[in-house]
Protein backbone atom coordinates (compact mmCIF):
# COMPACT_ATOMS: atom_id res chain seq x y z
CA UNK A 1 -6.84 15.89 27.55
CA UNK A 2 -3.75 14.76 25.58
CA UNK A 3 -5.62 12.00 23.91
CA UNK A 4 -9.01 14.04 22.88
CA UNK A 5 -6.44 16.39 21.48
CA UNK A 6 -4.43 13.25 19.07
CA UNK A 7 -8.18 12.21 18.50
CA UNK A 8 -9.30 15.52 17.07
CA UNK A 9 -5.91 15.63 15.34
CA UNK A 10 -6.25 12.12 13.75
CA UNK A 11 -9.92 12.48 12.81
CA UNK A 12 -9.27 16.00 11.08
CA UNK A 13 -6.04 14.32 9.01
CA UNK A 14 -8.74 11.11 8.13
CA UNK A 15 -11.53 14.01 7.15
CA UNK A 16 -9.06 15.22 4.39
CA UNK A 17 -7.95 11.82 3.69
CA UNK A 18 -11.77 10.63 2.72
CA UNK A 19 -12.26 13.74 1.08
CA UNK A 20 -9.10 12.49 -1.00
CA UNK A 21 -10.63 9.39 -1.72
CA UNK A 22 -14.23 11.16 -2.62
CA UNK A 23 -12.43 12.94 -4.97
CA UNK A 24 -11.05 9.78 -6.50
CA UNK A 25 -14.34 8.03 -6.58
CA UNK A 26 -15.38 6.78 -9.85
CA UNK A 27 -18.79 4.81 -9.80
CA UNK A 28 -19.02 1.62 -11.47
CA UNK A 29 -23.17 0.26 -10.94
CA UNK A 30 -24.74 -1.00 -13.62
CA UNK A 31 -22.69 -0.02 -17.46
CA UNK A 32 -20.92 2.35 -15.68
CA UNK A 33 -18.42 -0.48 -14.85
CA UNK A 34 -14.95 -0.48 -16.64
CA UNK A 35 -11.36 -2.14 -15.70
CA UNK A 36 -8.05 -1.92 -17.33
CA UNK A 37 -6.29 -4.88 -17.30
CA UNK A 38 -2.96 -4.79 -18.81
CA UNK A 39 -3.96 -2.03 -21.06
CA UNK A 40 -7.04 -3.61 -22.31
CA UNK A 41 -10.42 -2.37 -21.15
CA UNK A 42 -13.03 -4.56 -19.93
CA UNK A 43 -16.39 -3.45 -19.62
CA UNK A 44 -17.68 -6.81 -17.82
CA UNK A 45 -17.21 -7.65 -14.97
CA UNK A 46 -16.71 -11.43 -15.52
CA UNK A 47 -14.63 -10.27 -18.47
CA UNK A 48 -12.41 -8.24 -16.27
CA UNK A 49 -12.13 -10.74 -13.48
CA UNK A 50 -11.20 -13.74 -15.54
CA UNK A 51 -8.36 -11.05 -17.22
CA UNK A 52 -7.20 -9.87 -14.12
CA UNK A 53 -7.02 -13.71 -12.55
CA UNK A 54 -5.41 -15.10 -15.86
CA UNK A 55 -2.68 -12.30 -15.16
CA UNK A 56 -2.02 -13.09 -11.87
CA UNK A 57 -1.75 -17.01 -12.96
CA UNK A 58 0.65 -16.00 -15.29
CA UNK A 59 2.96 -13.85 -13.06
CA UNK A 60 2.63 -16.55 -10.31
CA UNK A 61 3.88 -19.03 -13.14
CA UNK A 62 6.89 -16.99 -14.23
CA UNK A 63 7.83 -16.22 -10.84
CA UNK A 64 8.12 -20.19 -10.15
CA UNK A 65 10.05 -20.44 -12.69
CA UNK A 66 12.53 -17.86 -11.77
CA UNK A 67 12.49 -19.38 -8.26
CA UNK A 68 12.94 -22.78 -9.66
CA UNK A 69 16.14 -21.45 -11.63
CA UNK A 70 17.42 -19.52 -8.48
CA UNK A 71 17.19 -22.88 -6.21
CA UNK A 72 18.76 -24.77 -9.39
CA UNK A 73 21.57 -21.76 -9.29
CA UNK A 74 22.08 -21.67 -5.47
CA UNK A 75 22.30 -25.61 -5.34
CA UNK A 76 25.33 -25.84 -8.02
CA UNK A 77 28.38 -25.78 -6.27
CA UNK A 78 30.05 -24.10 -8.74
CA UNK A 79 27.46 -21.16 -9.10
CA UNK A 80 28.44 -18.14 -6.67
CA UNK A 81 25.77 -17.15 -4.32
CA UNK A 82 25.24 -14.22 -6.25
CA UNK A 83 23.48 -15.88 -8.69
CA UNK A 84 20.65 -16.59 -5.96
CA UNK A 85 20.12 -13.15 -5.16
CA UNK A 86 20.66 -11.82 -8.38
CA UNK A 87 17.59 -13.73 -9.33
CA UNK A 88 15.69 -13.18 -6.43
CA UNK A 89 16.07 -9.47 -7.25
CA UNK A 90 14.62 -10.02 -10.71
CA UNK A 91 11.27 -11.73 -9.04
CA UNK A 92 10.92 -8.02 -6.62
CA UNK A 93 11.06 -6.27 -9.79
CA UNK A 94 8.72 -7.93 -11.67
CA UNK A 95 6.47 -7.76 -8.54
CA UNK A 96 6.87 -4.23 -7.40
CA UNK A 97 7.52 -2.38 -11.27
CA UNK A 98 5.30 -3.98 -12.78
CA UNK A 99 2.82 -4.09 -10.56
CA UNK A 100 1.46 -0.71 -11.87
CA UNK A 101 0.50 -2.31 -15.10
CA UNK A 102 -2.45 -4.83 -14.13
């Protein structure tokens, strides 16, 4: 009895959750496509896929870079360990704020 009664509760919560997401829905067949890649629209969809990938490339590069510098930091004996996590904290928040923007 207990679990037809979290069943009925979980599918009535995932009803209004795909309603959510109906709501959201914005179709993209045929011309109707369009992407925003960091604030440029793209109306093709090889266009928008070699955008979005050449972004990703780019933030993948830049984080390496910052990770290169942080092992360069942390391996100096006379650089605190600070310095490590100080730039390991700048790689999260390129990651997580900026996220947003692709």
């Amino acid at each position: 009895m207990r679990d037809a009664e979290r069943d009925i509760e979980v599918s009535t919560r995932r009803i209004g959750e795909i309603g959510q997401d109906i709501g959201r829905f914005v179709p993209t067949s045929g011309d109707a496509f369009a992407m925003t890649v960091m604030g440029k629209v793209h109306h093709e969809r090889k266009e928008a896929g070699r955008a979005l990938m050449k972004e990703i490339l780019r933030r993948c590069h830049v984080v390496s870079s910052v990770i290169e510098e942080a092992v360069d930091l942390r391996n100096q004996a006379r650089a605190p360990v600070t310095a490590f996590h100080c730039a390991m904290a700048r790689i999260r928040w390129m990651w997580v704020a900026r996220a947003e923007h692709i």
